[in-house]
N, C-alpha and C. Protein backbone atom coordinates (compact mmCIF):
# COMPACT_ATOMS: atom_id res chain seq x y z
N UNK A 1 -3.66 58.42 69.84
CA UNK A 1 -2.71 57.37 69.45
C UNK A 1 -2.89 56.99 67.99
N UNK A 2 -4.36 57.01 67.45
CA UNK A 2 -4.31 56.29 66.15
C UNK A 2 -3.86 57.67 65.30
N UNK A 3 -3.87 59.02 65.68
CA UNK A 3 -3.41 60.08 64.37
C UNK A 3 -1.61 59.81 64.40
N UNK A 4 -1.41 59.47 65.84
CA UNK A 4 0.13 59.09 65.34
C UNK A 4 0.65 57.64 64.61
N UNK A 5 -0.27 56.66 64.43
CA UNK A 5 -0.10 56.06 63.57
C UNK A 5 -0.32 56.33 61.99
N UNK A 6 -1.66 56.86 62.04
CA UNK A 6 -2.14 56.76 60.44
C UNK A 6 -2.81 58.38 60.67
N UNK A 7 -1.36 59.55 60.83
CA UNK A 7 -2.34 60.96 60.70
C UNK A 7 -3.01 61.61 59.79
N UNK A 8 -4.18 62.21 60.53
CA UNK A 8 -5.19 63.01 59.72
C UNK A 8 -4.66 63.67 59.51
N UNK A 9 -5.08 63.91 58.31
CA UNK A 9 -4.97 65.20 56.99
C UNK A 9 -6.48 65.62 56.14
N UNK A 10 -6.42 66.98 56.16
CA UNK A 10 -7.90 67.12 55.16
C UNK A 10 -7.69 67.57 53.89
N UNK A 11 -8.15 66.54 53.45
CA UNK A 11 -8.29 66.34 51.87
C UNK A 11 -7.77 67.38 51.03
N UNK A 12 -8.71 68.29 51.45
CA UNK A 12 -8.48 69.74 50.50
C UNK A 12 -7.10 70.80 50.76
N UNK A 13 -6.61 70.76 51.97
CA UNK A 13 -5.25 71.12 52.09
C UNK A 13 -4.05 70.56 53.19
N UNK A 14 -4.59 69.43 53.66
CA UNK A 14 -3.39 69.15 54.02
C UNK A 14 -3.12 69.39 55.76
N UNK A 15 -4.35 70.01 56.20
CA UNK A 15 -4.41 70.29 57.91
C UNK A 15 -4.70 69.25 59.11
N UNK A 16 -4.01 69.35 59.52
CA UNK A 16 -4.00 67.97 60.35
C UNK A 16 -4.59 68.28 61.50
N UNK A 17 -4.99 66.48 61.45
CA UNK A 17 -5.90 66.25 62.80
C UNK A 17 -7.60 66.13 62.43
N UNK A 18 -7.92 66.68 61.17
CA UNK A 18 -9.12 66.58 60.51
C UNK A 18 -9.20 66.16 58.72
N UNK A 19 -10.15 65.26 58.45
CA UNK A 19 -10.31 65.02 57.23
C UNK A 19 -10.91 65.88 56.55
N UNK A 20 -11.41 67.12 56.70
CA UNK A 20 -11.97 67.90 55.83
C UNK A 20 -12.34 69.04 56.52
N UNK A 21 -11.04 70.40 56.92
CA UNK A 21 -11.29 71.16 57.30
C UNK A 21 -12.67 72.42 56.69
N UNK A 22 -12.86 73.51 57.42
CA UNK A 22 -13.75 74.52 57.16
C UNK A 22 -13.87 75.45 55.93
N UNK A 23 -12.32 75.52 55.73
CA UNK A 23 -11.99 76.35 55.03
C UNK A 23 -12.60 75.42 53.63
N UNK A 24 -12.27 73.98 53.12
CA UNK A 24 -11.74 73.54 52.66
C UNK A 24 -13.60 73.35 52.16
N UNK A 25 -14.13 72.95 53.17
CA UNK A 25 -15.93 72.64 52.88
C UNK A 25 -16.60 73.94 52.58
N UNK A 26 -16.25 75.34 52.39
CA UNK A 26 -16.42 76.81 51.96
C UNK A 26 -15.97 76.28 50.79
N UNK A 27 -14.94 75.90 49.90
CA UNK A 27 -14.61 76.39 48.57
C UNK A 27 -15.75 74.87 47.92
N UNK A 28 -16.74 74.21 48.63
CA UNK A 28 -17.37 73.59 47.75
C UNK A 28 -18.74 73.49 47.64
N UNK A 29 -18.98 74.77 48.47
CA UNK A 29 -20.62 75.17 48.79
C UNK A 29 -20.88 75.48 46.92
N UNK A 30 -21.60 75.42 46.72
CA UNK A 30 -22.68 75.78 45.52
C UNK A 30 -23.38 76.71 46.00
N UNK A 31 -23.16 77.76 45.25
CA UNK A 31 -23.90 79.00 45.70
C UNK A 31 -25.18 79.37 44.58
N UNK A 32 -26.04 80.17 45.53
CA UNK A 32 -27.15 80.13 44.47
C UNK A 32 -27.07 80.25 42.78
N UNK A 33 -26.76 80.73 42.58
CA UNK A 33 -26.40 80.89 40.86
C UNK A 33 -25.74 79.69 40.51
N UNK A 34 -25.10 78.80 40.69
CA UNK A 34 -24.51 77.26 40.01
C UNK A 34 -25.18 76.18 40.39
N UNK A 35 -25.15 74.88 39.58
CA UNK A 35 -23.53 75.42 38.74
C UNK A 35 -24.05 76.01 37.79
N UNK A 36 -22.83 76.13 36.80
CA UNK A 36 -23.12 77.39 35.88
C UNK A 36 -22.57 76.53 34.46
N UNK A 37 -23.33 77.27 33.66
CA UNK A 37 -23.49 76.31 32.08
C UNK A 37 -22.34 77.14 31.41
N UNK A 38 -21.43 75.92 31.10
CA UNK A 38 -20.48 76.04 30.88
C UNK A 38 -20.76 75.48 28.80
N UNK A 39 -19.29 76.14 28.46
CA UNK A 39 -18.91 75.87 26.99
C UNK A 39 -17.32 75.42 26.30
N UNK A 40 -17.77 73.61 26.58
CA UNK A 40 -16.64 72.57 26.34
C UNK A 40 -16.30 72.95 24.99
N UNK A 41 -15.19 72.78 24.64
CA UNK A 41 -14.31 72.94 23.37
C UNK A 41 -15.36 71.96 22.49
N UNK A 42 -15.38 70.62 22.96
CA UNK A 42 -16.46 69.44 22.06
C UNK A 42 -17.71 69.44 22.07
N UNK A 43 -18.80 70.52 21.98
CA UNK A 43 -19.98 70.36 22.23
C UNK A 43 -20.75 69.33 22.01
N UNK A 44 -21.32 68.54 23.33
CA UNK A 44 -21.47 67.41 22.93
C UNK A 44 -23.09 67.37 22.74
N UNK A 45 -23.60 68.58 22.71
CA UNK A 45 -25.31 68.73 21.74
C UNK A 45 -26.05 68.63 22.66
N UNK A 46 -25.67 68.97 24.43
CA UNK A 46 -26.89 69.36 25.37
C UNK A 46 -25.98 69.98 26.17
N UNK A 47 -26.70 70.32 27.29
CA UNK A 47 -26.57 71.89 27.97
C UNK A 47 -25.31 70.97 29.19
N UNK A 48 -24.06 71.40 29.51
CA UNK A 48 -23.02 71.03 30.27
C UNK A 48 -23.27 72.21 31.40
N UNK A 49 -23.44 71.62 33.10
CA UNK A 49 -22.72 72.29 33.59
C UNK A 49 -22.01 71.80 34.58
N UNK A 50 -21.34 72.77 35.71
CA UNK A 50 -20.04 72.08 36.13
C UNK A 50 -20.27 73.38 37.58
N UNK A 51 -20.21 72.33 38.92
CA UNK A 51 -20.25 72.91 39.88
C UNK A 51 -19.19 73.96 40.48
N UNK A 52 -17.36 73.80 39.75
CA UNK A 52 -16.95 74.99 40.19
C UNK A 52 -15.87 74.58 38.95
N UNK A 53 -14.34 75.11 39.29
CA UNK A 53 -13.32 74.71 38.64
C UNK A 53 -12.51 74.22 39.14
N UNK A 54 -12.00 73.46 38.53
CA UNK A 54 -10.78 71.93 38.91
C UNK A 54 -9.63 73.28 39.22
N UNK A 55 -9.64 73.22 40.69
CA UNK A 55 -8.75 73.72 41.55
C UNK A 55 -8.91 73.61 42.86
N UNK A 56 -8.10 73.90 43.70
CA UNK A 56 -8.27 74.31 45.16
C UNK A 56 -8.32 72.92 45.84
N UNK A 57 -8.95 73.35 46.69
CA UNK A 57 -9.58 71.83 47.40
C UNK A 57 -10.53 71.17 46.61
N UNK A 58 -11.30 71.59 45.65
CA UNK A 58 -12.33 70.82 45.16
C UNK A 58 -11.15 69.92 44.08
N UNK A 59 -10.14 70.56 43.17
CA UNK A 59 -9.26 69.40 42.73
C UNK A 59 -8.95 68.72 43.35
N UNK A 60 -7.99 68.83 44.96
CA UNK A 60 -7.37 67.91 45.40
C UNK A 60 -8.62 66.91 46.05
N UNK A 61 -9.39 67.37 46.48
CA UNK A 61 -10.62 66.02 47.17
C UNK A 61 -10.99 65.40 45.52
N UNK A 62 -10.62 65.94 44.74
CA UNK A 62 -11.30 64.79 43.50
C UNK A 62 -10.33 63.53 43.63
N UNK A 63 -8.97 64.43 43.12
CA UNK A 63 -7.90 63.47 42.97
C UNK A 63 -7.51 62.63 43.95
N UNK A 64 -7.72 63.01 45.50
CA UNK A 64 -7.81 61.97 46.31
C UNK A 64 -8.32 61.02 46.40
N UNK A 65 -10.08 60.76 46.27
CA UNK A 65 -10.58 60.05 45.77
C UNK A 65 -10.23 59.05 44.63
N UNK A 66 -9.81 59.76 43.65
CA UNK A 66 -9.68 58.91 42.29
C UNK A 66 -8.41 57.90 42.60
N UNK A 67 -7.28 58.90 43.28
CA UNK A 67 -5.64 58.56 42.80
C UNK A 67 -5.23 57.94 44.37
N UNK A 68 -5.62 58.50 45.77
CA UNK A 68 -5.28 58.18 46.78
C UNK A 68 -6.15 57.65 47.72
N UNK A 69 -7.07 56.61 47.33
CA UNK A 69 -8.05 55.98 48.48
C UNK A 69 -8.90 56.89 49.55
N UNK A 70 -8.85 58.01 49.00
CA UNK A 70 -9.84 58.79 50.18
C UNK A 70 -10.98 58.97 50.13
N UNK A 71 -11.48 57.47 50.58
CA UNK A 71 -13.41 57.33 50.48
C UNK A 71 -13.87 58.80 51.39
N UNK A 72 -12.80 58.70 52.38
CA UNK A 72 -13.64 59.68 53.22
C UNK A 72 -13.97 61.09 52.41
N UNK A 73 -13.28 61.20 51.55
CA UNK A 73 -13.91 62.76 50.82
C UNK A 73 -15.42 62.23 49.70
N UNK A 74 -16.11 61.14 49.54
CA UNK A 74 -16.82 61.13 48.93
C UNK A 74 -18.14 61.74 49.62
N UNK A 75 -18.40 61.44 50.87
CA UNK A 75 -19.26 62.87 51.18
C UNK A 75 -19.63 63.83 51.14
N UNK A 76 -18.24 64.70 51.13
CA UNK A 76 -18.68 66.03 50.58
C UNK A 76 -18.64 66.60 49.52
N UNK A 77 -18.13 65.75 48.67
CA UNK A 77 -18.23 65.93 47.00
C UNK A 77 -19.63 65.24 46.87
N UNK A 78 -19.95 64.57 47.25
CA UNK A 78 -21.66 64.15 47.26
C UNK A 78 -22.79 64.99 47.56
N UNK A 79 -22.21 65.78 48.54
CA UNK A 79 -23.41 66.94 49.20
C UNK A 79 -23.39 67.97 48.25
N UNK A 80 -22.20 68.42 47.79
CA UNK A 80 -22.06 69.05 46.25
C UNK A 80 -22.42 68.92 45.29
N UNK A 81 -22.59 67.70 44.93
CA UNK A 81 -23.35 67.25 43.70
C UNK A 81 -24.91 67.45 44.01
N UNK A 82 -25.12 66.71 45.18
CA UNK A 82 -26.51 66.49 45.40
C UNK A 82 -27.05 67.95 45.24
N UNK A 83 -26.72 69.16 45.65
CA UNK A 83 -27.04 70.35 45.68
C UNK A 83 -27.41 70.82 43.92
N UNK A 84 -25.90 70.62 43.74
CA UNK A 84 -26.46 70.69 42.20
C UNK A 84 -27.35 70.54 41.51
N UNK A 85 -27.41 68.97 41.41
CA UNK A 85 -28.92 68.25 40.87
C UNK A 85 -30.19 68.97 41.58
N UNK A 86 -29.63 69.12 42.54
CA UNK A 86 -31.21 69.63 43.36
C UNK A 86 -31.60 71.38 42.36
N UNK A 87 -31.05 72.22 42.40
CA UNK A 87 -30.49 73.13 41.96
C UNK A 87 -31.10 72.93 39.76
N UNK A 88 -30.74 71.57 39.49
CA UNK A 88 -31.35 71.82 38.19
C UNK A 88 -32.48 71.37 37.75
N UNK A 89 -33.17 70.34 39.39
CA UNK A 89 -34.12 70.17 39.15
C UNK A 89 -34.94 71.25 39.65
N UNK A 90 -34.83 72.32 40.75
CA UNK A 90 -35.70 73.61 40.56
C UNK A 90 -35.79 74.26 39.48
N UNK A 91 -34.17 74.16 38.53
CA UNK A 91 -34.69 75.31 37.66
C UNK A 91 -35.34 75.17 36.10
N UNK A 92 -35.93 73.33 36.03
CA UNK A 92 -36.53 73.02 35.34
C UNK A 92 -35.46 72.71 34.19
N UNK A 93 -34.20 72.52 34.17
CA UNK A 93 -33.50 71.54 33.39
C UNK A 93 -33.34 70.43 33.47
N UNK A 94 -33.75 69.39 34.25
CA UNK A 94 -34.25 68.36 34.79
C UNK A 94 -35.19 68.34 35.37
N UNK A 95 -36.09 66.99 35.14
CA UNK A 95 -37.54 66.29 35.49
C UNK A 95 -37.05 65.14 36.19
N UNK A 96 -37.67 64.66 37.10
CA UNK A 96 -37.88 63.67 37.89
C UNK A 96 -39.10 62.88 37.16
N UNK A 97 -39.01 61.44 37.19
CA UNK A 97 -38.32 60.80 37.67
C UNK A 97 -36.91 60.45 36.48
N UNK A 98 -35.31 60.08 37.17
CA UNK A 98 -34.62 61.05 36.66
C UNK A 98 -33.50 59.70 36.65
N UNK A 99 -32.02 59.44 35.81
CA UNK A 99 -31.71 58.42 36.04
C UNK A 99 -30.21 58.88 35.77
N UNK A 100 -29.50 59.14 36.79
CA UNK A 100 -28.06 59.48 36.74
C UNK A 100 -27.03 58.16 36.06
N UNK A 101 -26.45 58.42 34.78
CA UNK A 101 -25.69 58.15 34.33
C UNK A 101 -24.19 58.23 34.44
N UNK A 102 -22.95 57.68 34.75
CA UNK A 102 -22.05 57.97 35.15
C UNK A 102 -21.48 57.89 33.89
N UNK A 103 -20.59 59.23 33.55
CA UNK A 103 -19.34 58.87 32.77
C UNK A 103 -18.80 57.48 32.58
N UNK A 104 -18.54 57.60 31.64
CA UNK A 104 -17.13 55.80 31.55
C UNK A 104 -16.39 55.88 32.14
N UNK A 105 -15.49 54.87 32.50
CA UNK A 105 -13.64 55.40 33.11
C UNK A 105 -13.28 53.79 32.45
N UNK A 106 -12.33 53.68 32.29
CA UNK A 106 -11.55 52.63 31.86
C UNK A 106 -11.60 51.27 33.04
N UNK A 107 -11.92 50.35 32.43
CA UNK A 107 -12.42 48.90 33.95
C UNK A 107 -10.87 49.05 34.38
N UNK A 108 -9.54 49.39 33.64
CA UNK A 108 -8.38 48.96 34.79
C UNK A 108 -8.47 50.13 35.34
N UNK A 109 -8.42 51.19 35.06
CA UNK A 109 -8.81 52.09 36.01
C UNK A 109 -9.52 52.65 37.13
N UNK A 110 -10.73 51.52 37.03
CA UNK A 110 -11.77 51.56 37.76
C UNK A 110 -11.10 50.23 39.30
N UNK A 111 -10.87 49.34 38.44
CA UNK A 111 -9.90 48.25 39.26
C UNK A 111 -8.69 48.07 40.17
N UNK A 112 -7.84 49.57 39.27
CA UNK A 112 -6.74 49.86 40.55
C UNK A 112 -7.80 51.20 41.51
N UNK A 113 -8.72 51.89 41.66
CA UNK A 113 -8.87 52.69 41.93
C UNK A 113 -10.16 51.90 43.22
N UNK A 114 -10.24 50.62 43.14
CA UNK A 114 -11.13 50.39 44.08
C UNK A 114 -12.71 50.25 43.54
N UNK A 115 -12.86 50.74 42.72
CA UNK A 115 -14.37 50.91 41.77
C UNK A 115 -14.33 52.49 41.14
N UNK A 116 -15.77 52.83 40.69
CA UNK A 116 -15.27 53.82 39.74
C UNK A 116 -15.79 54.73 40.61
N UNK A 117 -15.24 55.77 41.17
CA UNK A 117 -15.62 56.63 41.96
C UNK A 117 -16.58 57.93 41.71
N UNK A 118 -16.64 58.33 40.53
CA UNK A 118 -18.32 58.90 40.05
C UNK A 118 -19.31 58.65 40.08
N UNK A 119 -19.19 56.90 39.69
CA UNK A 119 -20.55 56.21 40.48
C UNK A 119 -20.73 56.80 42.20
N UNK A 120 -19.72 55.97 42.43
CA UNK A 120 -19.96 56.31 44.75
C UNK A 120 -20.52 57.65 44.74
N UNK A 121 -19.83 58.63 44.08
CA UNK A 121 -20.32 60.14 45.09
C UNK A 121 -21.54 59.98 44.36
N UNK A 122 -22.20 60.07 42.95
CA UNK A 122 -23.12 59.83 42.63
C UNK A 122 -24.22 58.83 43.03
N UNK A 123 -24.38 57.81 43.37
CA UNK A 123 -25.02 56.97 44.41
C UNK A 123 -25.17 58.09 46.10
N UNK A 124 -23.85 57.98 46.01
CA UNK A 124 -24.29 58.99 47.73
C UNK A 124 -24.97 60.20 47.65
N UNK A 125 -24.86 60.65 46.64
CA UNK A 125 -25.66 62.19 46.40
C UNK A 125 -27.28 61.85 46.65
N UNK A 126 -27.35 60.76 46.03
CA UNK A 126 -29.23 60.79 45.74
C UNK A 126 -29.18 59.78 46.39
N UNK A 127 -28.71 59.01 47.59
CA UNK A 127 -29.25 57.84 48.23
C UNK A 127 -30.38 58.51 48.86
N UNK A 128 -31.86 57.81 49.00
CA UNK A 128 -32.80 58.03 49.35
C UNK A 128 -33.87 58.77 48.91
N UNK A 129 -33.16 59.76 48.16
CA UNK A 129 -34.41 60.28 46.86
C UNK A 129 -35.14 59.01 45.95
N UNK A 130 -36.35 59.46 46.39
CA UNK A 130 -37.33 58.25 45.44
C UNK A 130 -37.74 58.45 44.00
N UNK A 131 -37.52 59.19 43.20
CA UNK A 131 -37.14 59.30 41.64
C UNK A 131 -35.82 59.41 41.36
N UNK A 132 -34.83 59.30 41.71
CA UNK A 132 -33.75 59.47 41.31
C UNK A 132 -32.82 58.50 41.67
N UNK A 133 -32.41 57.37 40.26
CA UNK A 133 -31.33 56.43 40.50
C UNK A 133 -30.34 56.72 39.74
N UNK A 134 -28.93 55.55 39.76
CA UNK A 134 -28.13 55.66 39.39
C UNK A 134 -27.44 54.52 38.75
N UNK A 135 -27.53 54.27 37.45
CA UNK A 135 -27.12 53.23 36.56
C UNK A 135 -25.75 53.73 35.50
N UNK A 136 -24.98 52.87 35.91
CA UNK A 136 -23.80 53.18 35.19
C UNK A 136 -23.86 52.14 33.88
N UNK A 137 -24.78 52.62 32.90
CA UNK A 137 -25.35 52.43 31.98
C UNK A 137 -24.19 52.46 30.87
N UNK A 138 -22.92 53.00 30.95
CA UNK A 138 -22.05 52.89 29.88
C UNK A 138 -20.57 52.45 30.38
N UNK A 139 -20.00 51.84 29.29
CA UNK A 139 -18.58 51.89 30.17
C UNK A 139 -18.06 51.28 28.78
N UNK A 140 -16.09 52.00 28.87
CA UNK A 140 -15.37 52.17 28.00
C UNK A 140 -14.91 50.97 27.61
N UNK A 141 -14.91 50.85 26.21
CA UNK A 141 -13.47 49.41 25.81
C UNK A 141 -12.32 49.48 25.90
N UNK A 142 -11.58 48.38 26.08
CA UNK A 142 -10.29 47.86 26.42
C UNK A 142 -9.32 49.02 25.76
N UNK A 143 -9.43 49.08 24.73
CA UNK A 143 -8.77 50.20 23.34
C UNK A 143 -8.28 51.54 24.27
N UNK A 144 -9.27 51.85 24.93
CA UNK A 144 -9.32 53.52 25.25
C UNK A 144 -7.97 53.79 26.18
N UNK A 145 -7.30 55.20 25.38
CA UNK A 145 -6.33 55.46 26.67
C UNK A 145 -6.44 56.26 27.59
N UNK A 146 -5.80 56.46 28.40
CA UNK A 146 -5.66 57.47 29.50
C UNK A 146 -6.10 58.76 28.94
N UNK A 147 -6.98 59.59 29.32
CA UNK A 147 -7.41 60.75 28.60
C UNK A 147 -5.82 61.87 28.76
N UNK A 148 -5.24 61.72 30.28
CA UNK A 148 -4.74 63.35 30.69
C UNK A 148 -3.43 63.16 29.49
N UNK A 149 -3.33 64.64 29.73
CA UNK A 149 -2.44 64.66 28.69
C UNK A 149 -2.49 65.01 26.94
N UNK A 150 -4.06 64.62 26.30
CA UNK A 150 -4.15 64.41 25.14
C UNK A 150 -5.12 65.94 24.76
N UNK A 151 -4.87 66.40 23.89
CA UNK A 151 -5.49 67.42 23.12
C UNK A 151 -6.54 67.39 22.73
N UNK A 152 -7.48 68.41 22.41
CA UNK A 152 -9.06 67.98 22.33
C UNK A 152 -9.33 66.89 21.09
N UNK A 153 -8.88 67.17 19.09
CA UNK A 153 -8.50 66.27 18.54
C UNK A 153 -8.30 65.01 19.21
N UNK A 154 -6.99 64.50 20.17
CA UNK A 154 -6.42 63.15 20.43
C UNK A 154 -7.46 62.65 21.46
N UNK A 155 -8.09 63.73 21.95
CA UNK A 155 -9.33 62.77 22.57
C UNK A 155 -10.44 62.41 22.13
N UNK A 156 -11.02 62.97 21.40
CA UNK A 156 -11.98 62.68 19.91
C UNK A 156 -11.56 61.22 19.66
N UNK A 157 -10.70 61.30 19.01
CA UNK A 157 -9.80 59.89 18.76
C UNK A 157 -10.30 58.82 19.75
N UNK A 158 -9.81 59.23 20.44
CA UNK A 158 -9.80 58.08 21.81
C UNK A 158 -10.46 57.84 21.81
N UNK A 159 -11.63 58.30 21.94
CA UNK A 159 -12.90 57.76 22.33
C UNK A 159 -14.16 57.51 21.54
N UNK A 160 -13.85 57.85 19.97
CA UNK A 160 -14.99 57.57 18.95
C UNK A 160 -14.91 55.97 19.21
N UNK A 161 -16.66 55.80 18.95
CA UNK A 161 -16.68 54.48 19.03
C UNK A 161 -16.52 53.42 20.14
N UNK A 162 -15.66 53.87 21.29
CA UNK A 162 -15.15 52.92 22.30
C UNK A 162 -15.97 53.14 23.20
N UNK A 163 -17.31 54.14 23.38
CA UNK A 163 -18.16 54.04 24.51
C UNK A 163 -19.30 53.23 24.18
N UNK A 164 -19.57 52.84 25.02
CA UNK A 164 -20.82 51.39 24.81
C UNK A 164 -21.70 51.47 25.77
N UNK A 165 -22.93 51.13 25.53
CA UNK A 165 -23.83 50.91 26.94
C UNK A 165 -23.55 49.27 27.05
N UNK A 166 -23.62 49.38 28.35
CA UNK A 166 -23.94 48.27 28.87
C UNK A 166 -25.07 47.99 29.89
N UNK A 167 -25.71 46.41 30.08
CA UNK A 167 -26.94 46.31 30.18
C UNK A 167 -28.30 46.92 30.05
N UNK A 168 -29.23 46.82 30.58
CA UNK A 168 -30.26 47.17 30.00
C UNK A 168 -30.70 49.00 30.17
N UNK A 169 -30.93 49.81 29.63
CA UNK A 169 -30.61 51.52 29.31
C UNK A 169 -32.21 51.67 29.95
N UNK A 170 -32.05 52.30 30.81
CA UNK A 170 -32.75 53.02 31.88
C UNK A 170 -34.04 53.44 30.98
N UNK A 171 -34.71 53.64 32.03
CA UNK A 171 -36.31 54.10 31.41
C UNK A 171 -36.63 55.34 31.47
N UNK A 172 -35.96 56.37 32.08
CA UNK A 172 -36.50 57.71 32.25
C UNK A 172 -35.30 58.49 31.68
N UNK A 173 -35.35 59.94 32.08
CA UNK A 173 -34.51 60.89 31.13
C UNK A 173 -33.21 60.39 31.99
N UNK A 174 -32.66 61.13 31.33
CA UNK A 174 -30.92 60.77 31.96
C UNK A 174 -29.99 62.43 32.04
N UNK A 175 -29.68 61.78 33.51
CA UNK A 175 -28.52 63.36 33.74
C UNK A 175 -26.99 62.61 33.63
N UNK A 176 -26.41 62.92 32.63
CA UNK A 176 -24.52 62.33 32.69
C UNK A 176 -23.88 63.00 33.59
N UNK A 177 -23.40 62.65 34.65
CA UNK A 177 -22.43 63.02 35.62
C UNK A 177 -21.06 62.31 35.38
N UNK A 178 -20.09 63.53 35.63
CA UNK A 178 -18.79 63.13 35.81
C UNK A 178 -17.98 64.21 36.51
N UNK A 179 -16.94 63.82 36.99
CA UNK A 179 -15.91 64.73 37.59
C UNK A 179 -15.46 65.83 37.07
N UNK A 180 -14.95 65.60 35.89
CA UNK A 180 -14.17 66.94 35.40
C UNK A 180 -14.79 67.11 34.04
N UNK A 181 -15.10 67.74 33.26
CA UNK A 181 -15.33 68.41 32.15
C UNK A 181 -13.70 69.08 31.29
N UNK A 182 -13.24 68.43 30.70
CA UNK A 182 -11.61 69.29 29.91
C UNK A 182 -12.17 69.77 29.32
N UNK A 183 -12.23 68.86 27.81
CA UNK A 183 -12.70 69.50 26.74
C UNK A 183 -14.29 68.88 25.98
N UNK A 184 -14.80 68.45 26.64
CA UNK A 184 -16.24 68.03 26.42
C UNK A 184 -15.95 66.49 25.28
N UNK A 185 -15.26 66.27 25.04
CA UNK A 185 -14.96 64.50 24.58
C UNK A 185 -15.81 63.64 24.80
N UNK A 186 -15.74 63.42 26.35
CA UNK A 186 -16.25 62.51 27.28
C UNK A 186 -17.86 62.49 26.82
N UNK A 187 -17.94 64.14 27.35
CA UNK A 187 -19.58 63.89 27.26
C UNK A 187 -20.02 64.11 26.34
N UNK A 188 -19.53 64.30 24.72
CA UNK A 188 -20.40 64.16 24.10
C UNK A 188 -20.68 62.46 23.09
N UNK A 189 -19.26 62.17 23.78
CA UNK A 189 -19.62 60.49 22.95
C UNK A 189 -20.44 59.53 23.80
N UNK A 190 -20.37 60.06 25.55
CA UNK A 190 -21.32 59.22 25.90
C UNK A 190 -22.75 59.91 25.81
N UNK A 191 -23.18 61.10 25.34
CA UNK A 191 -24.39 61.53 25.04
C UNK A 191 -24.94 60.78 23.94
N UNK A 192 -24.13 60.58 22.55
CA UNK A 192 -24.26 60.21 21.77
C UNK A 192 -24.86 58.92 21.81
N UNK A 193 -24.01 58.17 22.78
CA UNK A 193 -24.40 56.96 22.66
C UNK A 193 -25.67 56.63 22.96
N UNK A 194 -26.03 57.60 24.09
CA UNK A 194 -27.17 57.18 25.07
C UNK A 194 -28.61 57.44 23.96
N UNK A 195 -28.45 59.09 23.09
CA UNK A 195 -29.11 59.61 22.49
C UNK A 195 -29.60 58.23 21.40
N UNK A 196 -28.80 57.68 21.10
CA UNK A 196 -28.66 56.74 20.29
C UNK A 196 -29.49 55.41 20.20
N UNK A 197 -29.42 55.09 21.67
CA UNK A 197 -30.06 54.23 22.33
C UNK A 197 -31.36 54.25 22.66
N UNK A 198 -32.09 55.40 21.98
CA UNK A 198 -33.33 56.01 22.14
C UNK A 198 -33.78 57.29 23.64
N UNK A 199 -32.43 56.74 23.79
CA UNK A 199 -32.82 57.84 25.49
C UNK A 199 -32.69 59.14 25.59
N UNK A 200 -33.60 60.46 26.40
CA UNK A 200 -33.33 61.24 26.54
C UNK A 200 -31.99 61.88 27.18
N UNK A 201 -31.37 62.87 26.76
CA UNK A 201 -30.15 63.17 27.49
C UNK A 201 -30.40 64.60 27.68
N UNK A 202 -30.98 64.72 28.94
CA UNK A 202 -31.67 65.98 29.40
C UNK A 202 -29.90 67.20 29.87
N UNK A 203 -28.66 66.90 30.08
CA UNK A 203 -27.86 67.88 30.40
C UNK A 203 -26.50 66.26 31.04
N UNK A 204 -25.90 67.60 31.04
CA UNK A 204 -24.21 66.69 32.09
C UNK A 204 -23.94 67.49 32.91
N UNK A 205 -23.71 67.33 33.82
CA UNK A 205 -23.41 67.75 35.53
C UNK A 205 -21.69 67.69 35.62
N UNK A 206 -21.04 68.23 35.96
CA UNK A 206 -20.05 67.95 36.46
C UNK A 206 -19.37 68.29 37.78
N UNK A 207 -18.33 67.95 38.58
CA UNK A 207 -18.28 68.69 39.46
C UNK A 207 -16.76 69.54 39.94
N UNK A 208 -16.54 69.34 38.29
CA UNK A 208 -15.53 70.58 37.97
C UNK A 208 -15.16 70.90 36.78
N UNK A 209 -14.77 72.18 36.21
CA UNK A 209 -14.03 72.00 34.84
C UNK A 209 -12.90 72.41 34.84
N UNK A 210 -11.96 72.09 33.88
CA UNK A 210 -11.06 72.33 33.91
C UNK A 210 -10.90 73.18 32.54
């Protein structure tokens, strides 16, 4: 009775009766070799990588999340991430004890969207690991626009200057996590900042590029 009120659909394509079919949790396994170190148009002066590419189901469970209220996909974009991190802390590009940084996103953005959703899957990835927290240590000014749409240049723009830490900047190294990787903008002004701030900025994680 309740799928004929409010029917299931899974995230990644659209199959009903389930929130996150088989097929759909295959295109977001991390396979031994990733993620894989990738090379943003903006090098933002440490090692980027990015768990697959902004497509398939792994796009649409992002954008659900971000654009259509679907907490329920933050799980398995969490188990994805978490793999990751796990993944760069074997291969000695990260040290524990370890302090996940979230990308910026814009506070109205963060406000129509429910909160900022890189934090959540990031929090859910490492809930319960005992070196590894998650402080959303930076966040954007009022100024900043909507990134999509803008050219690597017009995002440069955008965002010189407008990333800021806020409260007090973590004590151990720092991994920057964010969703998508375009053209490396993002992460290298919030590297900058952090670098800035005296902190290590051991790599950026993502969990797609585009």
């Amino acid at each position: 009775m309740l799928d004929l009120v409010l029917p299931l659909q899974c995230g990644g394509c659209g199959a009903p009766a389930t929130r996150w079919c088989d097929a759909c949790a295959g295109e977001l396994i991390v396979a031994p070799d990733e993620p894989h170190l990738i090379s943003p148009r903006v090098d933002p002066q440490v090692p980027v990588f990015a768990l697959g590419r902004y497509a398939g189901a792994r796009r649409r469970a992002i954008l659900g999340v971000k654009e259509h209220g679907r907490g329920d996909l933050v799980a398995p974009l969490a188990c994805a991430l978490a793999t990751g991190v796990h993944r760069l802390l074997v291969w000695g590009m990260v040290d524990a004890p370890l302090t996940i940084v979230p990308a910026p996103t814009r506070r109205l953005a963060a406000r129509r969207r429910g909160g900022d959703p890189v934090t959540r899957i990031a929090t859910a990835a490492v809930a319960g690991h005992p070196e590894i927290g998650v402080v959303p240590a930076l966040r954007m000014r009022a100024l900043a626009r909507d990134s999509v749409g803008l050219g690597t240049a017009a995002r440069e723009r955008n965002l010189a200057g407008r990333v800021v830490l806020r409260g007090r900047p973590p004590r151990t190294d720092v991994l920057v996590v964010d969703d998508i990787v375009t053209t490396g903008a993002t992460a290298r002004e919030s590297a900058r900042v952090l670098t800035a701030a005296g902190l290590r900025v051991t790599a950026v994680l993502a969990l797609a590029a585009a």
